[in-house]
Each structure stands twice: as structure tokens, then as C-alpha cells.
N, C-alpha and C. Protein backbone atom coordinates (compact mmCIF):
# COMPACT_ATOMS: atom_id res chain seq x y z
N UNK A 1 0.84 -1.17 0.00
CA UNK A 1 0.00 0.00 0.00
C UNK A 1 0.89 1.24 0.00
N UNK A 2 0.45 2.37 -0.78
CA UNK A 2 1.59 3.31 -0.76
C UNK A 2 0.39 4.70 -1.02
N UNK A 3 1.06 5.32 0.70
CA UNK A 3 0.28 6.40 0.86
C UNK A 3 1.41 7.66 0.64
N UNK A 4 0.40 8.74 0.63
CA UNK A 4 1.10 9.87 0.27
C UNK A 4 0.19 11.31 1.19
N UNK A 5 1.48 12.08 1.87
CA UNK A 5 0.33 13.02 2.24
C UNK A 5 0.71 14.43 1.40
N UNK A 6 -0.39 15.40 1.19
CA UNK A 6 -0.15 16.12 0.32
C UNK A 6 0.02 17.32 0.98
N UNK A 7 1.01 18.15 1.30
CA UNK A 7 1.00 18.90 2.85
C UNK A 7 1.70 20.41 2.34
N UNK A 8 1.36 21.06 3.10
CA UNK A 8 1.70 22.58 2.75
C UNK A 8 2.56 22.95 4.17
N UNK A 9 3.80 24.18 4.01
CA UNK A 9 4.39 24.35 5.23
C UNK A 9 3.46 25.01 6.38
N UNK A 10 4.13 24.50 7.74
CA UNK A 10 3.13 25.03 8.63
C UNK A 10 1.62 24.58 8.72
N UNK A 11 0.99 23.23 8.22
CA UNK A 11 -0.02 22.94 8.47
C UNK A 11 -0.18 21.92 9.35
N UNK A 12 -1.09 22.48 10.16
CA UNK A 12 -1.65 21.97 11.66
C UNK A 12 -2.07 20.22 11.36
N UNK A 13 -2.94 20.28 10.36
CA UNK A 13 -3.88 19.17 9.87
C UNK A 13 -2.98 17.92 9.40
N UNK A 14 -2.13 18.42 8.52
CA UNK A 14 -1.21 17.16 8.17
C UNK A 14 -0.15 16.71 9.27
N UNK A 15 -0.10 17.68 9.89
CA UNK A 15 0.74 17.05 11.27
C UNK A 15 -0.38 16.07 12.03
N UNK A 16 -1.41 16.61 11.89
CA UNK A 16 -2.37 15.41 13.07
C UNK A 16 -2.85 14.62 12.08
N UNK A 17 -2.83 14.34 10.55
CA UNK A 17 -2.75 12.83 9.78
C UNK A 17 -1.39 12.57 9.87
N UNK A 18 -0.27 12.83 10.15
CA UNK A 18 1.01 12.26 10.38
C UNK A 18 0.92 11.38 11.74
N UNK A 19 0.49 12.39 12.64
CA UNK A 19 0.37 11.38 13.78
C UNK A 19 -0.58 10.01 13.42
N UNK A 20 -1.46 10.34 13.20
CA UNK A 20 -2.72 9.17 13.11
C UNK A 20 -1.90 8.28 12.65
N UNK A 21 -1.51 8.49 11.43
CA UNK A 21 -1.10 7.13 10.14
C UNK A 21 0.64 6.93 10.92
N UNK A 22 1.13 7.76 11.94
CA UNK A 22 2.68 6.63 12.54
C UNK A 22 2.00 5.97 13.71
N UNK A 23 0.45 6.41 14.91
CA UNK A 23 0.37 5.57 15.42
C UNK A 23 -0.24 4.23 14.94
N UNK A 24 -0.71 4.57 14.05
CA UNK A 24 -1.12 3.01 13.29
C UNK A 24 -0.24 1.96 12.38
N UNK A 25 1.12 2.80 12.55
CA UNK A 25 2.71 1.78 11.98
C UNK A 25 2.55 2.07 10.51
N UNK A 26 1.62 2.99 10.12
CA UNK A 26 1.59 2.98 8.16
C UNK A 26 2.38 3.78 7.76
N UNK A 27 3.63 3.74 6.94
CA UNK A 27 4.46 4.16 6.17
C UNK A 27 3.57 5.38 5.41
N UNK A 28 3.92 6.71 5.12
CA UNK A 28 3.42 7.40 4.21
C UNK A 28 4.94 8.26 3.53
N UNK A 29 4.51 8.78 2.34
CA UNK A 29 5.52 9.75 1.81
C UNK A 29 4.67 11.41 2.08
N UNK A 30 5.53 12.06 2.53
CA UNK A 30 5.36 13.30 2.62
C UNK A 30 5.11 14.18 1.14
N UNK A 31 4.58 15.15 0.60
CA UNK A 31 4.79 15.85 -0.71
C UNK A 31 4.43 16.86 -0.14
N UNK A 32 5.36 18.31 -0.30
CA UNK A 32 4.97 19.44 -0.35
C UNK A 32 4.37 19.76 -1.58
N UNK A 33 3.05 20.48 -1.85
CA UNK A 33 2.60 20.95 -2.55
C UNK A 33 3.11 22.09 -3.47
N UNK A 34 3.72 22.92 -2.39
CA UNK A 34 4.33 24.33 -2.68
C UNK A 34 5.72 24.43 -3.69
N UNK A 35 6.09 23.22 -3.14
CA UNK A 35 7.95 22.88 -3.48
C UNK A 35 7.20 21.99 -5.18
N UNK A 36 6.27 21.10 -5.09
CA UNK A 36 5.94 20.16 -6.40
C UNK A 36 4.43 20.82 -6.65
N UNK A 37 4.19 21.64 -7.21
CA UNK A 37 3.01 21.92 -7.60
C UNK A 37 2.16 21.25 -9.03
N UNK A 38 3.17 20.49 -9.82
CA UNK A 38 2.81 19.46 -10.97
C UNK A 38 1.80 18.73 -10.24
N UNK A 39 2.02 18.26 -8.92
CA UNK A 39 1.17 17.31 -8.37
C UNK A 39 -0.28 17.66 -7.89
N UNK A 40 -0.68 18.84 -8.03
CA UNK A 40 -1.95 19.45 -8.04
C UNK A 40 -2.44 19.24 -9.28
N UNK A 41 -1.84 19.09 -10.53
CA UNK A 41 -2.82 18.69 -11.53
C UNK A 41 -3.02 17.02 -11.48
N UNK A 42 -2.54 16.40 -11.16
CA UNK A 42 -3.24 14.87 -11.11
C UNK A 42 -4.13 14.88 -9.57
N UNK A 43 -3.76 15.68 -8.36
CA UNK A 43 -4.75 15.58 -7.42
C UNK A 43 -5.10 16.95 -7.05
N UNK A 44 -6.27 17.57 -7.38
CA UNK A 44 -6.47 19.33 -7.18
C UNK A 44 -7.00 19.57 -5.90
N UNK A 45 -5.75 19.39 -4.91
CA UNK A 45 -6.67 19.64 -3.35
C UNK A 45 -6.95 21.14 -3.37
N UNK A 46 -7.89 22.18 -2.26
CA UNK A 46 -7.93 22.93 -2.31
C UNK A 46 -7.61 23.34 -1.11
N UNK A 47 -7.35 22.75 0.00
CA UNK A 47 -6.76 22.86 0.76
C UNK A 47 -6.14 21.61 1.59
N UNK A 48 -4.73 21.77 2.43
CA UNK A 48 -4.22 20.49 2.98
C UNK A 48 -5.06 19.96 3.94
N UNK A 49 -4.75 18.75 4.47
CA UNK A 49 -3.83 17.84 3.61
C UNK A 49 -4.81 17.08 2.68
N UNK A 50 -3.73 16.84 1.53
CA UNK A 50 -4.63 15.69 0.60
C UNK A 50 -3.89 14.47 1.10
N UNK A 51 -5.00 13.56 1.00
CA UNK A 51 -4.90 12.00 1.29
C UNK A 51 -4.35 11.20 0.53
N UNK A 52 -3.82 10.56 -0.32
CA UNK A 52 -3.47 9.37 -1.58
C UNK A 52 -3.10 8.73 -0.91
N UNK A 53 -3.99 7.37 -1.06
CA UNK A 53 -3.96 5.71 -1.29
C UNK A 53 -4.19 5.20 -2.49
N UNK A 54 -2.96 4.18 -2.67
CA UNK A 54 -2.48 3.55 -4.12
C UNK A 54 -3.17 4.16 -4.99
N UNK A 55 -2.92 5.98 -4.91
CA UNK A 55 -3.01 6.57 -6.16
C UNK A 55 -4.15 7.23 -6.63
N UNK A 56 -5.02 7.44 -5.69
CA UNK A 56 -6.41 7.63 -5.24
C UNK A 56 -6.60 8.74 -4.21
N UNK A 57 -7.21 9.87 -4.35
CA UNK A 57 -6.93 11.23 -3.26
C UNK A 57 -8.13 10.47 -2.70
N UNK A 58 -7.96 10.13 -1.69
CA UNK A 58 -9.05 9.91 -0.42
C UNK A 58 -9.75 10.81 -0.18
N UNK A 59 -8.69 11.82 0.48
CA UNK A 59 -9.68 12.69 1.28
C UNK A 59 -9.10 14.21 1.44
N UNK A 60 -9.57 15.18 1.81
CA UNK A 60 -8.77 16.40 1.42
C UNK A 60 -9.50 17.25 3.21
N UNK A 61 -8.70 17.34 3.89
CA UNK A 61 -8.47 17.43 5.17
C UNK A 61 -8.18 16.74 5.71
N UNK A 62 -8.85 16.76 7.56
CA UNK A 62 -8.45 15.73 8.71
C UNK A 62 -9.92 14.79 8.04
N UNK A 63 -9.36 13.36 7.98
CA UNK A 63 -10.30 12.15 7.97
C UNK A 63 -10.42 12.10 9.55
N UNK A 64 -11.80 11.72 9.88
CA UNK A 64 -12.12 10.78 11.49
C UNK A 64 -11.19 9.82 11.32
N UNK A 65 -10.59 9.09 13.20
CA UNK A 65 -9.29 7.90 13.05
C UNK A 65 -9.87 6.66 12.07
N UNK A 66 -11.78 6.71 12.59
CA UNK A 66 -12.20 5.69 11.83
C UNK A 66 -12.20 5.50 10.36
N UNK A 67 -12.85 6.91 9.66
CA UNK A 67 -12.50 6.42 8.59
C UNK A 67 -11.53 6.50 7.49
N UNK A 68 -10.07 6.86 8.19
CA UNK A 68 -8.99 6.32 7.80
C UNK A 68 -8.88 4.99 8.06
N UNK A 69 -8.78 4.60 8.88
CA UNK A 69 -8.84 3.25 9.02
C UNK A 69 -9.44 2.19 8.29
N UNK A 70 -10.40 2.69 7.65
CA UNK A 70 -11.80 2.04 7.09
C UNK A 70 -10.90 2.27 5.35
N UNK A 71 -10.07 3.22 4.72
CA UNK A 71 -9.38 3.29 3.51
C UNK A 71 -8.20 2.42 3.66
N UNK A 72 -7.60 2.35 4.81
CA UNK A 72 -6.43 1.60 4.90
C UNK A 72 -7.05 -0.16 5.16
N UNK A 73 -7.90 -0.15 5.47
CA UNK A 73 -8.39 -1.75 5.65
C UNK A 73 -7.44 -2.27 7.05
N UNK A 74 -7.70 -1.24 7.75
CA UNK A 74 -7.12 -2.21 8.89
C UNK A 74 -8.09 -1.56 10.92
């Protein structure tokens, strides 16, 4: 499974999906938006964080713990 968070500097929100997804042991890759902005045309968040699972924008803020959990299948 290969997640990705889509994160802007200084945001509150992707720090508390960082926490969520290391207390649950899931590997993610970080992407600044600001630094790679190409990556807004395959996922057009409008604000952080964007979500990607295997390639798929989940979700575009804070998800509930549950239903992250409920995308990750665990």
C-alpha cells in the first residue's frame, strides 16, 4: 500500500494525519505541494492535507481515526 500526504508548510492538519497514520505503523511519503506543484494537476486539493492511497486522493483534510482506518483496511 503506498500512501502519500499532500501537505503545505506550517499545516496543523497534516501534522495530526502524520500522527494518526505513525500511530497506526503505516508508512506514508510526505509531498509538499508548494515545493511540487505538478502534483496538483493529477490531485487538485484545495486545501491540505490531501490523502493518496495507491493513487487515489481519499480525502482532502483531517479524515475521522475511523475512517482512515476504514481506507487503509485495517
Amino acid at each position: 500500500m503506498k500512501v502519500q500526504i499532500l501537505t503545505t508548510p506550517n499545516c496543523s492538519g497534516c501534522a495530526k494525519v502524520e500522527k494518526m497514520l505513525d500511530e497506526m505503523k503505516i508508512k506514508y511519503d510526505l509531498i509538499d505541494v508548494t515545493k511540487n506543484p505538478k502534483i496538483l494537476e493529477k490531485y487538485p486539493i484545495l486545501s491540505a492535507p490531501g490523502i493518496v492511497i495507491n493513487g487515489k486522493l481519499e480525502f482532502t483534510g483531517v479524515p475521522s481515526r475511523e475512517d482512515l482506518k476504514k481506507k487503509l483496511n485495517i
